[in-house]
C-alpha atoms as a PDB file:
ATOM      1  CA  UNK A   1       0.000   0.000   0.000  1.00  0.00           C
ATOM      2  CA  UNK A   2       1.173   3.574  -0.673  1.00  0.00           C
ATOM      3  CA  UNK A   3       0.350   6.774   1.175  1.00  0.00           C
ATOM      4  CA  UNK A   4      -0.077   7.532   4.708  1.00  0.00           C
ATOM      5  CA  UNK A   5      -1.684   6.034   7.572  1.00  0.00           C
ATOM      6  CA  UNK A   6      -3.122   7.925   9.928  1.00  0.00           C
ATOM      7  CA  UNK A   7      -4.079   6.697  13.708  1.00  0.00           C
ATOM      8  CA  UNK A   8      -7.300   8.096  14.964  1.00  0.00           C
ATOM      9  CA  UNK A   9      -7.487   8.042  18.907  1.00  0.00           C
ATOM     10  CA  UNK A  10      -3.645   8.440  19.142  1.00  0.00           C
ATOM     11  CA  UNK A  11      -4.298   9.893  22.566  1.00  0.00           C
ATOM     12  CA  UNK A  12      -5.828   6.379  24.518  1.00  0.00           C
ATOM     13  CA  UNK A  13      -3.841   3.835  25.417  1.00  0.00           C
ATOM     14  CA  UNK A  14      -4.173   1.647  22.216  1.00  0.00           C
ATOM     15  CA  UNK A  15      -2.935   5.257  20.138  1.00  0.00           C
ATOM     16  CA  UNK A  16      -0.282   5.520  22.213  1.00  0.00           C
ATOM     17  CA  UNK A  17       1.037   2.393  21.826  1.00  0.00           C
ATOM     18  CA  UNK A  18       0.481   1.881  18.408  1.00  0.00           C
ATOM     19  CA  UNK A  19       2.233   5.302  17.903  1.00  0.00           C
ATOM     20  CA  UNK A  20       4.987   4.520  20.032  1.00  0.00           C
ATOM     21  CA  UNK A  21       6.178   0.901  18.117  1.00  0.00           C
ATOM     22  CA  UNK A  22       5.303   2.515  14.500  1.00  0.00           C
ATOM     23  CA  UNK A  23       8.162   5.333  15.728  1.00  0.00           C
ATOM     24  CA  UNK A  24      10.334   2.472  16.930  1.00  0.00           C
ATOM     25  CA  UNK A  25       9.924   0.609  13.495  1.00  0.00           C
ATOM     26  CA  UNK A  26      10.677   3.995  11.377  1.00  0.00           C
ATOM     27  CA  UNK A  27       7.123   4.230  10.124  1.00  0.00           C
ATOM     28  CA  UNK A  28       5.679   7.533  10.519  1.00  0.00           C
ATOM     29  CA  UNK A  29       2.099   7.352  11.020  1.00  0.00           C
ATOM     30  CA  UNK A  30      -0.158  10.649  11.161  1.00  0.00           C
ATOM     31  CA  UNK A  31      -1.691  10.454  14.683  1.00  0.00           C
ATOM     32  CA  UNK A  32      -5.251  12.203  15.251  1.00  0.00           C
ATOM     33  CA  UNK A  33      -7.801  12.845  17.810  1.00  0.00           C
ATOM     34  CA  UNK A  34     -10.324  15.142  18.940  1.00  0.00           C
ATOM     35  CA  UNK A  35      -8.283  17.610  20.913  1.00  0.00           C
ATOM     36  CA  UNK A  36      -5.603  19.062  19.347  1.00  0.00           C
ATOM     37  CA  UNK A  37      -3.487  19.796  22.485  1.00  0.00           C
ATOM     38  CA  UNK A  38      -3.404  15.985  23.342  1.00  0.00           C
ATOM     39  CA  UNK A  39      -2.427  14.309  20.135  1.00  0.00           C
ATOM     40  CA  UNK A  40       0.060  17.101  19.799  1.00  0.00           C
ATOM     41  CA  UNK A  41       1.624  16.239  23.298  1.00  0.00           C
ATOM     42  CA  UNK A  42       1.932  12.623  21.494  1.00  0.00           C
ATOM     43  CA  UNK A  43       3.048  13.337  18.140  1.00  0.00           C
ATOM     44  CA  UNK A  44       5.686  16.130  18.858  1.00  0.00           C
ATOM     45  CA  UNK A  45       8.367  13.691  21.020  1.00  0.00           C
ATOM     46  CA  UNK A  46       7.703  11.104  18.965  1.00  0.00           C
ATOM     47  CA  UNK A  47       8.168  13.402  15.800  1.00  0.00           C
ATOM     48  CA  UNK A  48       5.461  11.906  14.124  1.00  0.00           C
ATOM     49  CA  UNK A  49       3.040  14.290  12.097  1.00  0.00           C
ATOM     50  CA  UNK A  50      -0.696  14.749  13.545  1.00  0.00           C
ATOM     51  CA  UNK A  51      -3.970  16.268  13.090  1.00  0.00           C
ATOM     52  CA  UNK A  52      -7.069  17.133  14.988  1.00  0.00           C
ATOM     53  CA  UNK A  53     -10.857  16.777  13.950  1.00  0.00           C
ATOM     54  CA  UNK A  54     -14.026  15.527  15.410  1.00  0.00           C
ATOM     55  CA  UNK A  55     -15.747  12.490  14.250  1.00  0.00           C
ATOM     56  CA  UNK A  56     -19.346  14.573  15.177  1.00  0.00           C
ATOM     57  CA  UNK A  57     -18.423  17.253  12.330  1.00  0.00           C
ATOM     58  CA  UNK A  58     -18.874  15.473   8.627  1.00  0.00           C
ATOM     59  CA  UNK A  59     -16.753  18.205   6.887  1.00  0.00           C
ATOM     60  CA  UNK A  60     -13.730  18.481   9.098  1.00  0.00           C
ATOM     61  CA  UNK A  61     -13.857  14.527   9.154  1.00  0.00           C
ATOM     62  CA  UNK A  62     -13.831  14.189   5.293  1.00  0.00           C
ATOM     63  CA  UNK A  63     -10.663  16.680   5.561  1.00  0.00           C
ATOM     64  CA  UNK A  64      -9.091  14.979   8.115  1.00  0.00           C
ATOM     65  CA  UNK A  65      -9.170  11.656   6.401  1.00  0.00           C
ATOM     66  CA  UNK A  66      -8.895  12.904   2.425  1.00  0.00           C
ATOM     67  CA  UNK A  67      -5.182  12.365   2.136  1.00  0.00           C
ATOM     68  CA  UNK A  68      -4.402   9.207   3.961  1.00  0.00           C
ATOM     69  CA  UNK A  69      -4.506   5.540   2.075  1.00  0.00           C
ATOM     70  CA  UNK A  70      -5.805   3.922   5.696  1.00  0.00           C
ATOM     71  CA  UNK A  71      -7.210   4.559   9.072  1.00  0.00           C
ATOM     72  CA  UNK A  72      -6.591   2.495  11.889  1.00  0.00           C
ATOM     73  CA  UNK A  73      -9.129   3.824  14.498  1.00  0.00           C
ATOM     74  CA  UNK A  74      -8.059   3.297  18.120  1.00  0.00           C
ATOM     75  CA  UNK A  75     -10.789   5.670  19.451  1.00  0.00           C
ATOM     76  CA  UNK A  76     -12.966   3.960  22.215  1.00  0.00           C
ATOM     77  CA  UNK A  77     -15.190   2.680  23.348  1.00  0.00           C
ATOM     78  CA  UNK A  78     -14.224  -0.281  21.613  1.00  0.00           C
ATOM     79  CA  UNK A  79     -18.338  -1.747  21.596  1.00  0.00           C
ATOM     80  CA  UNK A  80     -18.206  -1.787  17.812  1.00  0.00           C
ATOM     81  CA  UNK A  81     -16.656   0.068  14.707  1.00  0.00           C
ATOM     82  CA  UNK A  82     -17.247   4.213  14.561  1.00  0.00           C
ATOM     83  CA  UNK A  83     -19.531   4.415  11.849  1.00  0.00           C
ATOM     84  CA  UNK A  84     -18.621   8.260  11.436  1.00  0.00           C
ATOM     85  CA  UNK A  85     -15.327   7.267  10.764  1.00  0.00           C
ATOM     86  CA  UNK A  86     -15.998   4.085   8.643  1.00  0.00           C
ATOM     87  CA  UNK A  87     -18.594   6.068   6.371  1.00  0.00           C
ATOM     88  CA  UNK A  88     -16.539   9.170   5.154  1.00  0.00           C
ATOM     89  CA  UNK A  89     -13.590   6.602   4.045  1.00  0.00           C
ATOM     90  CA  UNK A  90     -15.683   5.938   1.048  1.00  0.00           C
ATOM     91  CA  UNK A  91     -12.055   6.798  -1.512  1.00  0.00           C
ATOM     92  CA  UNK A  92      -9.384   4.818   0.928  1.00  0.00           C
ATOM     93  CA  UNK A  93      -7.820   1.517   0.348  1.00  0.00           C
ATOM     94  CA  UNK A  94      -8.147   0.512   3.370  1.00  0.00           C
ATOM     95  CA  UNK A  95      -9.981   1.064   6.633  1.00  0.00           C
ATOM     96  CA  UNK A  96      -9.025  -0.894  10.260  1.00  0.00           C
ATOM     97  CA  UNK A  97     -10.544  -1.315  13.483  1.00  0.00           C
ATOM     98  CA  UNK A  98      -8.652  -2.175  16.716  1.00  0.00           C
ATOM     99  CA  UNK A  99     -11.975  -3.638  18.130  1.00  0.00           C
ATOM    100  CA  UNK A 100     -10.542  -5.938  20.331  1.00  0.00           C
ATOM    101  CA  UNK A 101     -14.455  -7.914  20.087  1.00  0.00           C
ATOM    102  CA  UNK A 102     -14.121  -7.931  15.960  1.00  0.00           C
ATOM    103  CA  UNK A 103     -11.583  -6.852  14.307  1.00  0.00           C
ATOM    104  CA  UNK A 104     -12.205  -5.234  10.870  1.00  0.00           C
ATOM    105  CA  UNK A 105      -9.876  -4.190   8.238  1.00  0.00           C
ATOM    106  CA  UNK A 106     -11.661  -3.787   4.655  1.00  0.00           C
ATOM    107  CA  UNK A 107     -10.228  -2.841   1.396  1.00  0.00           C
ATOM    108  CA  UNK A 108     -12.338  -2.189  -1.908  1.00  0.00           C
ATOM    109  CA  UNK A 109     -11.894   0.183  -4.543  1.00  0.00           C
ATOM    110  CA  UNK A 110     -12.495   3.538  -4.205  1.00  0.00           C
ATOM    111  CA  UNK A 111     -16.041   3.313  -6.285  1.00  0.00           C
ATOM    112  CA  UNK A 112     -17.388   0.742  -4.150  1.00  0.00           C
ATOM    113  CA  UNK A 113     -20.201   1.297  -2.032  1.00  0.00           C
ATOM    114  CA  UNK A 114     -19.228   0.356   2.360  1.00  0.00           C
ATOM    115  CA  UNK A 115     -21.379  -2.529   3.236  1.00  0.00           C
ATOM    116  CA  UNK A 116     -23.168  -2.284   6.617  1.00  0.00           C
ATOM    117  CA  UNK A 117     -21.722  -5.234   8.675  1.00  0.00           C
ATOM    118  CA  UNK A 118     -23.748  -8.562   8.222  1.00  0.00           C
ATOM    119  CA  UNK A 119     -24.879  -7.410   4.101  1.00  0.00           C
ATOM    120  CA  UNK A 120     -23.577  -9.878   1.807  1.00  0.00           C
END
């Protein structure tokens, strides 16, 4: 896969430690949150690039997400999926979920219509 990934709830423990061993391993994952201070205090030591947006507002969420190949949410609670996150990602390659109950990672062109989970 080619472009970035960006990390959305960088700032929980899950972000944080998925930030923390893609630093160690020389990736360089875009980190993101809801409050800019905190995924700032998480990106800057690490050196890793970040961004801030709220999953609530549709337009700064299709920003937020428009350049990036993947997401790998980390945002809790962990019940299910964020569908505001999982909708907007409509022109990605890929999108992941570190549910730790069901673990989803879909890919499909960036024409395809997202699939509500348990359509064929």
């Amino acid at each position: 896969m080619t472009g970035s990934i960006l990390v959305y709830g960088a700032t929980g423990y899950t972000g944080k430690l998925v930030a923390q061993v893609s630093r160690a391993r020389g990736s360089s994952f875009i980190l993101a949150g809801r409050s800019a201070e905190k995924v700032k205090a998480v990106a800057k030591p690490l050196g890793l690039p970040w961004r801030a947006f709220d999953l609530g507002d549709r337009g700064e969420l299709d920003a937020g997400v428009k350049d990036v190949a993947a997401v790998l949410c980390a945002a809790g609670p962990f019940r299910r999926p964020p569908d505001r996150l999982l909708t907007p990602a409509l022109g990605m390659a890929s999108t992941i979920s570190t549910s730790p109950e069901k673990s989803t990672c879909s890919r499909r062109s960036p024409r395809e219509t997202p699939r509500r989970s348990g359509q064929a």
